[in-house]
N, C-alpha and C. Protein backbone atom coordinates (compact mmCIF):
# COMPACT_ATOMS: atom_id res chain seq x y z
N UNK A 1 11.24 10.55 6.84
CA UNK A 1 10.61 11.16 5.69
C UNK A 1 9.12 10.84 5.72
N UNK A 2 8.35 11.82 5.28
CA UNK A 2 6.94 11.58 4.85
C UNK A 2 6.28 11.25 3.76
N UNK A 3 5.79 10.47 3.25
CA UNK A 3 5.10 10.52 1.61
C UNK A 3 4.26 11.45 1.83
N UNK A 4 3.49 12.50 0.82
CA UNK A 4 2.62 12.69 0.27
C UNK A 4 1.98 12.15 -0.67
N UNK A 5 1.48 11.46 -0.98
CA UNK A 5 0.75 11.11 -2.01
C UNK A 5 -0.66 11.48 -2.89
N UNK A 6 -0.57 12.31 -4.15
CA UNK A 6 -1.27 12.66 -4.24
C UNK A 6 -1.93 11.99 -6.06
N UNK A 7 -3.15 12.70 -5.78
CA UNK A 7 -3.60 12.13 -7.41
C UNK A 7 -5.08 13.04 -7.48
N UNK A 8 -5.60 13.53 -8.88
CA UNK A 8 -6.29 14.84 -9.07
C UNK A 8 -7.91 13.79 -8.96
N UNK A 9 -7.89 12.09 -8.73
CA UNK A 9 -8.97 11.22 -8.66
C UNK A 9 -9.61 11.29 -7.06
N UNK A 10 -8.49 11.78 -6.42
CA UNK A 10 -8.54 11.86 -4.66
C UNK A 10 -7.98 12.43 -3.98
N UNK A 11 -8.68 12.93 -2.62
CA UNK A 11 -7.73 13.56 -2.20
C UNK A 11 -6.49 12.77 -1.72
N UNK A 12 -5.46 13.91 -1.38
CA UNK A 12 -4.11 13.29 -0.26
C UNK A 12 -3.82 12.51 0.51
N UNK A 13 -2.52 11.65 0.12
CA UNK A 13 -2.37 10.44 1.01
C UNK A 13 -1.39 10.35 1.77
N UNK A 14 -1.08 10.02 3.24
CA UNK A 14 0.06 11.03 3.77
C UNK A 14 0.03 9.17 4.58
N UNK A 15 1.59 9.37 4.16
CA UNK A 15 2.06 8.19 4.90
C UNK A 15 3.33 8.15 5.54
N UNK A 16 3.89 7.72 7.06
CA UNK A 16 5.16 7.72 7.55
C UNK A 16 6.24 7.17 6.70
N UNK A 17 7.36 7.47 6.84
CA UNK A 17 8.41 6.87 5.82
C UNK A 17 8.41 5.48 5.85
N UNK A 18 9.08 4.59 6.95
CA UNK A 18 8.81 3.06 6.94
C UNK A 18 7.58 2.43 6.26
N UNK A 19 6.80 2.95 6.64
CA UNK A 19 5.32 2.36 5.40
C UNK A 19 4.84 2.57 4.42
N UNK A 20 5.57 3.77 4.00
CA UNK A 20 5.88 4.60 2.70
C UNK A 20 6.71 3.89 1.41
N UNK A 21 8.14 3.40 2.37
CA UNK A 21 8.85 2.35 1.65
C UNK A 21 8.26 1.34 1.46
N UNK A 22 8.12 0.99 2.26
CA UNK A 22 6.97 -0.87 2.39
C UNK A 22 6.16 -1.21 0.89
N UNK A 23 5.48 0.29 1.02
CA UNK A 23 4.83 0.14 0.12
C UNK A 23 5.31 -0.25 -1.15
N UNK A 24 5.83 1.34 -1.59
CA UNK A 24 6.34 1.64 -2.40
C UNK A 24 7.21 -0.25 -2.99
N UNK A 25 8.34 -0.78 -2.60
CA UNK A 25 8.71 -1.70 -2.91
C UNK A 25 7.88 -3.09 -3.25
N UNK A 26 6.90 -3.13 -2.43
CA UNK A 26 5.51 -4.34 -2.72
C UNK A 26 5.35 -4.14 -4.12
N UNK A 27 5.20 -2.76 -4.54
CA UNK A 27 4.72 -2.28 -6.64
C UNK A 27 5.86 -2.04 -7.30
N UNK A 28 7.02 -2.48 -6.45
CA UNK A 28 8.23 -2.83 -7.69
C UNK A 28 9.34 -1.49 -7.97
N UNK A 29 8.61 -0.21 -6.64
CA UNK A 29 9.30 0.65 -6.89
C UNK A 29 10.20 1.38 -5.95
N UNK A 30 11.38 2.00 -6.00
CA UNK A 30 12.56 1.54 -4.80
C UNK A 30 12.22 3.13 -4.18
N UNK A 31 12.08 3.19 -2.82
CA UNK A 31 12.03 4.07 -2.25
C UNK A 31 12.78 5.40 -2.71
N UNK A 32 11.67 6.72 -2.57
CA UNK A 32 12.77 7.98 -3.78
C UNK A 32 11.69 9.05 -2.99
N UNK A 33 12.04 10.39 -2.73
CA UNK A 33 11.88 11.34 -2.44
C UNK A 33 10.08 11.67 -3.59
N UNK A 34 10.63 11.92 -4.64
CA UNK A 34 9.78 11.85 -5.56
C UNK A 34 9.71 10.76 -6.62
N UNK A 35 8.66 11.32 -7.11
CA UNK A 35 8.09 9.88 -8.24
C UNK A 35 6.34 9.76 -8.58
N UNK A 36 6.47 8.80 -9.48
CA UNK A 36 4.90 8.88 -10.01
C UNK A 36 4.69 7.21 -10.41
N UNK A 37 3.13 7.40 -9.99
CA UNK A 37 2.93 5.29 -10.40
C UNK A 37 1.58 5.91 -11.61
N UNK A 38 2.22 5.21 -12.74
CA UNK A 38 1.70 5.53 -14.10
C UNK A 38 0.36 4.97 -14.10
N UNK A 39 -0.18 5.49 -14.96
CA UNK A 39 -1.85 4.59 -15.06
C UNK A 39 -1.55 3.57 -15.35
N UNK A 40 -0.42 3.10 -16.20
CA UNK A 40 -0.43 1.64 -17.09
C UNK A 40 -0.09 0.80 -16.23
N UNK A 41 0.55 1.30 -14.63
CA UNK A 41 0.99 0.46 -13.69
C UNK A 41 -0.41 0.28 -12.37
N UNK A 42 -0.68 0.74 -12.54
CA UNK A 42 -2.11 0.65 -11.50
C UNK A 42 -2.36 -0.73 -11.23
N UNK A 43 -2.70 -1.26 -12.32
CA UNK A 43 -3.66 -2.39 -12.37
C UNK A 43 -2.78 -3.47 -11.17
N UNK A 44 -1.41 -3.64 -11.64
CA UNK A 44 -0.03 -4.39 -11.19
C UNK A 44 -0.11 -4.25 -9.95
N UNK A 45 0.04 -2.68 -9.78
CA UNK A 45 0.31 -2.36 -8.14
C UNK A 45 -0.77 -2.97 -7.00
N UNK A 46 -2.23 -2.48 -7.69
CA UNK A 46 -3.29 -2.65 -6.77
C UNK A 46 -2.92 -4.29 -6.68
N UNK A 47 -2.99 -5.38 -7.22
CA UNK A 47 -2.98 -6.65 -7.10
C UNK A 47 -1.51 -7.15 -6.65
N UNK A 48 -0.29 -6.24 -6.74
CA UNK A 48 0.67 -6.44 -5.87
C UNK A 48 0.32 -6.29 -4.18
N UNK A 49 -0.48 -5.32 -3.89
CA UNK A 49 -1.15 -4.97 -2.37
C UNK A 49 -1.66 -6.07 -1.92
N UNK A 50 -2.49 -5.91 -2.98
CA UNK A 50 -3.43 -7.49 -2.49
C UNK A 50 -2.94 -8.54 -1.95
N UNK A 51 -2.08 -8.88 -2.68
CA UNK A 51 -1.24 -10.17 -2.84
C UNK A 51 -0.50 -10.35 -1.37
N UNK A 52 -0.24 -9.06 -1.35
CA UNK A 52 1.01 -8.62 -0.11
C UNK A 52 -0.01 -8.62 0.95
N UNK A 53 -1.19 -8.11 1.36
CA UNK A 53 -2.20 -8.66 2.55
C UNK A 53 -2.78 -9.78 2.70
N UNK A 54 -2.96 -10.60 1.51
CA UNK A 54 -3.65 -11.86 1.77
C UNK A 54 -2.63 -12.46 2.54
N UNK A 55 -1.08 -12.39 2.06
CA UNK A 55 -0.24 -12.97 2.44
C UNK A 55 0.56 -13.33 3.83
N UNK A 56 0.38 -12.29 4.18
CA UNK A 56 0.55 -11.53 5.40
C UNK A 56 -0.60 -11.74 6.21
N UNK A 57 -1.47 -11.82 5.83
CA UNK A 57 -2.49 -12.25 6.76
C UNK A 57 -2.30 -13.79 7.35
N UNK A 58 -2.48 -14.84 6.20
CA UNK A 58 -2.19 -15.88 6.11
C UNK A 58 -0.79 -16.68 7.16
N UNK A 59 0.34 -15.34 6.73
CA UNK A 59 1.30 -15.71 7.83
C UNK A 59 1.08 -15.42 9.49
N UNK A 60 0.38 -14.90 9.43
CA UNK A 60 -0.14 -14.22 10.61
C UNK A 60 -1.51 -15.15 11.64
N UNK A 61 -1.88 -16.01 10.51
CA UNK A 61 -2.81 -16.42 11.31
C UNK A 61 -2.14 -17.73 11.40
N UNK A 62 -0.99 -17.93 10.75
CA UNK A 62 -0.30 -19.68 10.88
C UNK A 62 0.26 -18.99 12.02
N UNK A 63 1.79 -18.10 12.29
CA UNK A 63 1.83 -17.98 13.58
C UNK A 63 1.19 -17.77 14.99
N UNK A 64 0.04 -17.41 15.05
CA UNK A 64 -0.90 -16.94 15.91
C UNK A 64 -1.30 -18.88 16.32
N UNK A 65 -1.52 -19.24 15.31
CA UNK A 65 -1.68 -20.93 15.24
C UNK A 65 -1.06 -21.79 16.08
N UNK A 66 0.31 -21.54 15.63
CA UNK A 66 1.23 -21.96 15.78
C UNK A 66 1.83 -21.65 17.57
N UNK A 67 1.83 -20.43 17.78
CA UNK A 67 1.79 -20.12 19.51
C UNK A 67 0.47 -20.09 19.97
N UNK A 68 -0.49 -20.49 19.51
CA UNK A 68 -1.74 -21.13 20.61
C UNK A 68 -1.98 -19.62 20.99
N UNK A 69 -2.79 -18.48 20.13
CA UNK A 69 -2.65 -16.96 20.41
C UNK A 69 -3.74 -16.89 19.44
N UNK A 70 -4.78 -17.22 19.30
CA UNK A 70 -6.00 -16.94 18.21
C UNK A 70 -6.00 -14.97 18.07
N UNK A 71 -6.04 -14.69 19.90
CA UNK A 71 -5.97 -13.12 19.45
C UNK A 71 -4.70 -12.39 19.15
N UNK A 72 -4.16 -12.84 18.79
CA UNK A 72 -2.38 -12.18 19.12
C UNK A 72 -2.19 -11.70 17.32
N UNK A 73 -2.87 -10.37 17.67
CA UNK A 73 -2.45 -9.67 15.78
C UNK A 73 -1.81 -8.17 16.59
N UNK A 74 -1.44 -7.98 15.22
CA UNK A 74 -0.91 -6.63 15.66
C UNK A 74 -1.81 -5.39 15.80
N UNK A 75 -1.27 -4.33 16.22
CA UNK A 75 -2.68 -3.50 16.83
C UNK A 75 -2.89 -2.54 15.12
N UNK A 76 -1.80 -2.19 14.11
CA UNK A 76 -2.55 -1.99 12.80
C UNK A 76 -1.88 -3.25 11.88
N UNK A 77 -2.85 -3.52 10.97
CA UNK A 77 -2.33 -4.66 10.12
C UNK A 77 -1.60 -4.07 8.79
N UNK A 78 -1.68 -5.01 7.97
CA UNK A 78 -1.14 -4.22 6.59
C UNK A 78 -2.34 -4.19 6.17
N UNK A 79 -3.17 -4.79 6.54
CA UNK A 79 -4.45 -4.41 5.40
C UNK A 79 -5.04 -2.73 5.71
N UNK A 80 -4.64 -2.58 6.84
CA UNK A 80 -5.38 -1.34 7.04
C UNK A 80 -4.15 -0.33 7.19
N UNK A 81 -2.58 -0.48 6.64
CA UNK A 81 -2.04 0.35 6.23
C UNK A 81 -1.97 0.52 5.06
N UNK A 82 -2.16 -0.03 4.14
CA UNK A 82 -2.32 -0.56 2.42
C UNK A 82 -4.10 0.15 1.86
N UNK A 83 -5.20 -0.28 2.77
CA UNK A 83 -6.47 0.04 2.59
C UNK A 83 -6.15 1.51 1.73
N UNK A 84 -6.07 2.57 2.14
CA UNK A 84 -5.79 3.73 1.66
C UNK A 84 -5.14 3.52 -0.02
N UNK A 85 -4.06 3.19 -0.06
CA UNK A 85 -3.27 3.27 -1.20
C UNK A 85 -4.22 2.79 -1.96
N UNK A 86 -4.95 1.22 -2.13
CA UNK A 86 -5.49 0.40 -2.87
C UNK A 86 -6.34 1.33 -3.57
N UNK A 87 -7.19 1.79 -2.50
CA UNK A 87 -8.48 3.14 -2.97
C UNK A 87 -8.26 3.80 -3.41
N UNK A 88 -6.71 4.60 -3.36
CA UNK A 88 -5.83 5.96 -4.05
C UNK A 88 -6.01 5.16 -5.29
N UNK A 89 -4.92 4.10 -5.55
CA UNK A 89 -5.03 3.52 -7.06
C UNK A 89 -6.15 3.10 -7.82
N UNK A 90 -6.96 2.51 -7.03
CA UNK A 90 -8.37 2.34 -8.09
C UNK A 90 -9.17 3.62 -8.36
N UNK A 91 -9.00 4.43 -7.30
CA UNK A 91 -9.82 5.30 -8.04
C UNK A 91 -9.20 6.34 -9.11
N UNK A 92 -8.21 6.49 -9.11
CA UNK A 92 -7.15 6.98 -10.28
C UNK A 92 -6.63 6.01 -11.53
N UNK A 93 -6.94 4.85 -11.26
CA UNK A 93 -7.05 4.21 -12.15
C UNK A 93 -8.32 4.45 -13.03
N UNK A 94 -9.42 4.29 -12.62
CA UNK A 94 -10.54 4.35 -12.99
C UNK A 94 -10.83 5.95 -13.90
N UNK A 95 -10.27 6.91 -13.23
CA UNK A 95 -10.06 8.12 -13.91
C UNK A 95 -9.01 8.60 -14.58
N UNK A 96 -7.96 7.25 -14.61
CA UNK A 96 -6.84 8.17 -15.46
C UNK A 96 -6.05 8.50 -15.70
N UNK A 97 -5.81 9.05 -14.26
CA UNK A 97 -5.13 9.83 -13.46
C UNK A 97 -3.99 9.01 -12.39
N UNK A 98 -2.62 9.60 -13.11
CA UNK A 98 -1.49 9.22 -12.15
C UNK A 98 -1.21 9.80 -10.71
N UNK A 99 -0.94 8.75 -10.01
CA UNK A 99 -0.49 9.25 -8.51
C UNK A 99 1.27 9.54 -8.06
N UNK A 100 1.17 10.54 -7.52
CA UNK A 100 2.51 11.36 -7.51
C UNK A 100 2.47 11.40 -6.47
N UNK A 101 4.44 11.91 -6.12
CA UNK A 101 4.47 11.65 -4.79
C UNK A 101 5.68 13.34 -4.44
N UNK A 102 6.00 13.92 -3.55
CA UNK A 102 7.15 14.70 -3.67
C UNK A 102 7.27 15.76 -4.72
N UNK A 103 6.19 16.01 -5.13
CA UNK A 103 6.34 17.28 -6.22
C UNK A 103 5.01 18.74 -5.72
C-alpha cells in the first residue's frame, strides 16, 4: 500500500506502506487505508517523531559503538524518513489545517 498524504498547508506526501505504518503508529495511530491527524493532535504527533529520531539515533550510535563501526548507519535514517511528515504537520499545524490520508 501507498500513503498519500495530504493537507491544503502543503503540498503531497507520498510514502511506501512499511514507513507509512511506522509512522502512522509512532502518533498513536493504527495503520488504516484512510484517516485524518486532527489539528488538536499535531502538536503530540510532531514531538512523538521527534522523540522517535532522537531515539533511534541514540540507539544507533550506541550500536555502531558498540561494534567498533563509527561509519556503520543505514543508507536512509528515520530522521530523513520522518523529515517530511514533521514539516507536513507543522506547517498545517500552524495553518489549521488537518492532514488526511486515502480520501
Amino acid at each position: 500500500m501507498i500513503y498519500k498524504f495530504k493537507s491544503k498547508a502543503c503540498g503531497d506526501l507520498i510514502m511506501l506502506g512499511p514507513n507509512g505504518d511506522q509512522m502512522l503508529r509512532l502518533i498513536g495511530h493504527e495503520p488504516a487505508p484512510k484517516g485524518i491527524i486532527e489539528v488538536e493532535q499535531m502538536a503530540a504527533a510532531i514531538e512523538a517523531l521527534q522523540t522517535a529520531v532522537h531515539e533511534h539515533e541514540a540507539e544507533a550510535a550506541a550500536q555502531a559503538q558498540e561494534a567498533d563501526e563509527p561509519g556503520g548507519r543505514p543508507a536512509i535514517t528515520l530522521r530523513q524518513r520522518l523529515w517530511p511528515v514533521i514539516d507536513m504537520l507543522k506547517r498545517s499545524l500552524a495553518e489549521r489545517e488537518p492532514v488526511v490520508w486515502g480520501v
